[in-house]
N, C-alpha and C. Protein backbone atom coordinates (compact mmCIF):
# COMPACT_ATOMS: atom_id res chain seq x y z
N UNK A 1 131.20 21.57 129.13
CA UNK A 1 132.43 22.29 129.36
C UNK A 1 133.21 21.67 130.51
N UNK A 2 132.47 21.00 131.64
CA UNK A 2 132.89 20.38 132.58
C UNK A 2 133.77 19.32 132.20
N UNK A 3 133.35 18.53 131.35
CA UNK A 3 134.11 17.42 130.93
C UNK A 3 135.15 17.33 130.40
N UNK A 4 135.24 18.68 129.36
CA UNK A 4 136.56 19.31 128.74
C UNK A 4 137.44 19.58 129.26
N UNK A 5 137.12 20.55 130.47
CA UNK A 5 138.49 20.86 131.59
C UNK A 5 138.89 19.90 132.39
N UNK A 6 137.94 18.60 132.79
CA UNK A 6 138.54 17.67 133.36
C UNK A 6 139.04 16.51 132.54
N UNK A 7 139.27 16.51 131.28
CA UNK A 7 140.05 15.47 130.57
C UNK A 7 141.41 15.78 130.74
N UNK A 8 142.32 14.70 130.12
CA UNK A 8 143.63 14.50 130.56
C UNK A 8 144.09 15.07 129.26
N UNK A 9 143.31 15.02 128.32
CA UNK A 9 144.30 15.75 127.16
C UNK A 9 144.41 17.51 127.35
N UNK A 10 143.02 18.04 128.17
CA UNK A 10 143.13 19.56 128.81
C UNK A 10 144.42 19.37 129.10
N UNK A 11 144.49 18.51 130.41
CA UNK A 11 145.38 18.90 131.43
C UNK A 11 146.72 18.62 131.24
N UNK A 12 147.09 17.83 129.68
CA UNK A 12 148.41 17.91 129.00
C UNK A 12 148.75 19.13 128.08
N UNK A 13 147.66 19.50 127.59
CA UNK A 13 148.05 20.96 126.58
C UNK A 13 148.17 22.01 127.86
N UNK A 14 147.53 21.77 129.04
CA UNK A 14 148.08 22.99 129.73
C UNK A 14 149.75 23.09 130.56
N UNK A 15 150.24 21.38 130.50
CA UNK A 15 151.36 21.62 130.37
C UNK A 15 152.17 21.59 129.82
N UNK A 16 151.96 21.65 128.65
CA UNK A 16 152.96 22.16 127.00
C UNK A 16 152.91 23.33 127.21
N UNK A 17 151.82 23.90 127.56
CA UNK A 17 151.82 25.15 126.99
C UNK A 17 152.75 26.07 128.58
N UNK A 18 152.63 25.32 129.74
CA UNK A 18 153.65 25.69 131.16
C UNK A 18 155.13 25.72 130.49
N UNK A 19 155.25 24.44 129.80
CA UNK A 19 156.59 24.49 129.86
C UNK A 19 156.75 25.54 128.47
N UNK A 20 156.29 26.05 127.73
CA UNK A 20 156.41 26.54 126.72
C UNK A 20 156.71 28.31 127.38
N UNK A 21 155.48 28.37 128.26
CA UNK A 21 155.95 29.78 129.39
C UNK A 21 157.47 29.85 129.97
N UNK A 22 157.49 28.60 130.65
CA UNK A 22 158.96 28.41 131.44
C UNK A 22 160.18 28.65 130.27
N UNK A 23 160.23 28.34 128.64
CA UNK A 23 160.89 28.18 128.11
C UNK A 23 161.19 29.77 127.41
N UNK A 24 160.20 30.43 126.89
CA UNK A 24 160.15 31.60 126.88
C UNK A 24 160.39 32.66 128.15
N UNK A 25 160.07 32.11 129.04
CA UNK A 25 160.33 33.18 130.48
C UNK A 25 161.79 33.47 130.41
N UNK A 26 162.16 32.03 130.49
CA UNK A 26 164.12 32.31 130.40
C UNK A 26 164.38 32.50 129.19
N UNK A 27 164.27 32.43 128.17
CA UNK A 27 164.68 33.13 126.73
C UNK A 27 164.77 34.34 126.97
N UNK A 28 163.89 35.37 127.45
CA UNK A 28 163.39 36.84 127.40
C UNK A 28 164.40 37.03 128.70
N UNK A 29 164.23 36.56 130.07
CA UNK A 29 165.37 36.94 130.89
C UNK A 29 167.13 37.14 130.16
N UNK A 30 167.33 36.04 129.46
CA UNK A 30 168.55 35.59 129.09
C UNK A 30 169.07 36.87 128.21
N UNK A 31 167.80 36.81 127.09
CA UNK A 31 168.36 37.98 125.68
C UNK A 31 168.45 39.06 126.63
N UNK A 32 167.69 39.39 127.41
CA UNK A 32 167.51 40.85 128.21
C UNK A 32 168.89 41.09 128.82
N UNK A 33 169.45 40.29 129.71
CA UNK A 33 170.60 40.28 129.80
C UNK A 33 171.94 40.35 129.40
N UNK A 34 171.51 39.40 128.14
CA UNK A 34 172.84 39.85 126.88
C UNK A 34 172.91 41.09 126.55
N UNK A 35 171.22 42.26 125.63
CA UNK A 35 171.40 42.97 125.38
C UNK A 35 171.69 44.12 126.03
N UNK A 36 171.00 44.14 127.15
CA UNK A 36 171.63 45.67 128.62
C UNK A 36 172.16 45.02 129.12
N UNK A 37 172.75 44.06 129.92
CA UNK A 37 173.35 43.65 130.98
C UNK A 37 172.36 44.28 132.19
N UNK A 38 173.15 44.69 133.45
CA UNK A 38 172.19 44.79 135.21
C UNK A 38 171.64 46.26 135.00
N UNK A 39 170.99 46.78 134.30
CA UNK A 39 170.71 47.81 134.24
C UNK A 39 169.45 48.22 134.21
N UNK A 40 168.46 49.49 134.61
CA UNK A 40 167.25 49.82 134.87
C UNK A 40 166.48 49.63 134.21
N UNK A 41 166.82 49.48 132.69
CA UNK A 41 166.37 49.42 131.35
C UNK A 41 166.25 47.71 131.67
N UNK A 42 166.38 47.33 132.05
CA UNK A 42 166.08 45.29 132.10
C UNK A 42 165.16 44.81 133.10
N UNK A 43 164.68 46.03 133.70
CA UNK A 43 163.89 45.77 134.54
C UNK A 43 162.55 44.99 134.52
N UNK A 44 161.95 45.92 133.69
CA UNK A 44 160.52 45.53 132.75
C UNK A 44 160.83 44.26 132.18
N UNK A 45 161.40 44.03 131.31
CA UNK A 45 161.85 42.27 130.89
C UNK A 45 162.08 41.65 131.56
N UNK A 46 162.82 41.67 132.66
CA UNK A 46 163.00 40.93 133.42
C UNK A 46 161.87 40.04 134.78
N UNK A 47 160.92 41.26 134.99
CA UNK A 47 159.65 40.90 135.91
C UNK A 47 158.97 39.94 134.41
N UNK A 48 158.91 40.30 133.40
CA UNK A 48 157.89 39.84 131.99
C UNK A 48 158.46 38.40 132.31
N UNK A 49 159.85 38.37 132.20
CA UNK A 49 160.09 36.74 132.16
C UNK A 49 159.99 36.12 133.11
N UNK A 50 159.89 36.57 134.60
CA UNK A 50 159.55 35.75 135.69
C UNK A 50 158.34 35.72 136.00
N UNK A 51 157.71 36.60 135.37
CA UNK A 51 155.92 36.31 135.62
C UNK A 51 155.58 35.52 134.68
N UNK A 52 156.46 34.96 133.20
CA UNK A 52 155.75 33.91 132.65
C UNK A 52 156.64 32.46 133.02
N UNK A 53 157.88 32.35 133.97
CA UNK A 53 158.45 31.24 134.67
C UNK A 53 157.56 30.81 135.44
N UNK A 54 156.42 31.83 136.03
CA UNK A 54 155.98 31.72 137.39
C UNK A 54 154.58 31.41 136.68
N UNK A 55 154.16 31.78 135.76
CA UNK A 55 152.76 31.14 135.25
C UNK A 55 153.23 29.67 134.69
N UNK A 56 154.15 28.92 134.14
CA UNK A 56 154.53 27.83 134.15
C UNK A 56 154.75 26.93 134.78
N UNK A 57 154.85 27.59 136.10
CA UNK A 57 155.29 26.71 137.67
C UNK A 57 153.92 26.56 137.89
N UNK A 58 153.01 27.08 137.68
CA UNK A 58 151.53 26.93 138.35
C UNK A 58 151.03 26.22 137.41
N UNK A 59 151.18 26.12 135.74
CA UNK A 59 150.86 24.96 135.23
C UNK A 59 150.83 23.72 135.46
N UNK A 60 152.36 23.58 135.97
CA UNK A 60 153.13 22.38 136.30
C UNK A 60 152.39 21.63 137.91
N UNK A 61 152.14 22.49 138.45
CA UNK A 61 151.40 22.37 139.80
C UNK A 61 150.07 22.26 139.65
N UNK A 62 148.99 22.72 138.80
CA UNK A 62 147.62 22.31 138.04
C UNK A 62 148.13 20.87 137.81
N UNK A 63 148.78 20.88 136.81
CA UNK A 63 148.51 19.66 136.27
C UNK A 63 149.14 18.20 137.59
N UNK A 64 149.85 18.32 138.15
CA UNK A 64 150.47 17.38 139.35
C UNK A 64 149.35 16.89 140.39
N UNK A 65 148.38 18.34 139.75
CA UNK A 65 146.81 18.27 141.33
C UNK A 65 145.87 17.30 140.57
N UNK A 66 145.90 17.90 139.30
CA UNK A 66 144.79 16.81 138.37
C UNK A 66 145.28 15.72 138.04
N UNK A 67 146.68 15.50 138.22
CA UNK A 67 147.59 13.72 138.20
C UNK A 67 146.50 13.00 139.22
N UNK A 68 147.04 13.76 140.64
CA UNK A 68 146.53 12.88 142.25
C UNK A 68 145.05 13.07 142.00
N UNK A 69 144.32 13.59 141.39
CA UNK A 69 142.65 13.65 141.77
C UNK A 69 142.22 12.84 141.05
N UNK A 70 142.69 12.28 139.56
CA UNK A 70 142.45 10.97 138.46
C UNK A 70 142.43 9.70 140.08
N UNK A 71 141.41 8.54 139.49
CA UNK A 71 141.35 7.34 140.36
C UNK A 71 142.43 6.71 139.34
């Protein structure tokens, strides 16, 4: 299992799958916005899409750590 999480093809599907968060995070912010505009009701969607921007940013930052730790 060790070997699995430290291959480079892991550590590329985990950033497809970051940017795939980041890409959906702002989709769900965006529609949320179209459909209520600034309102209380956008609230809940709105934390949903920045907690999956923000699980994408930490992909992106996994994978940048496992770039520098490769010889």
């Amino acid at each position: 299992m060790k070997r699995l999480v430290r291959s480079e093809g892991y550590a590329r599907a985990r950033l497809v799958t970051g940017a795939l968060f980041v890409v959906l995070g702002i989709a769900v912010i965006v529609r949320t916005f179209a459909a209520a505009g600034l309102s209380g009701q956008a609230i809940p969607a709105c934390v949903l899409g920045l907690a999956m921007i923000l699980l994408g940013g930490f992909r992106f930052r996994d994978y940048a750590a496992a770039r520098r730790a490769r010889p």
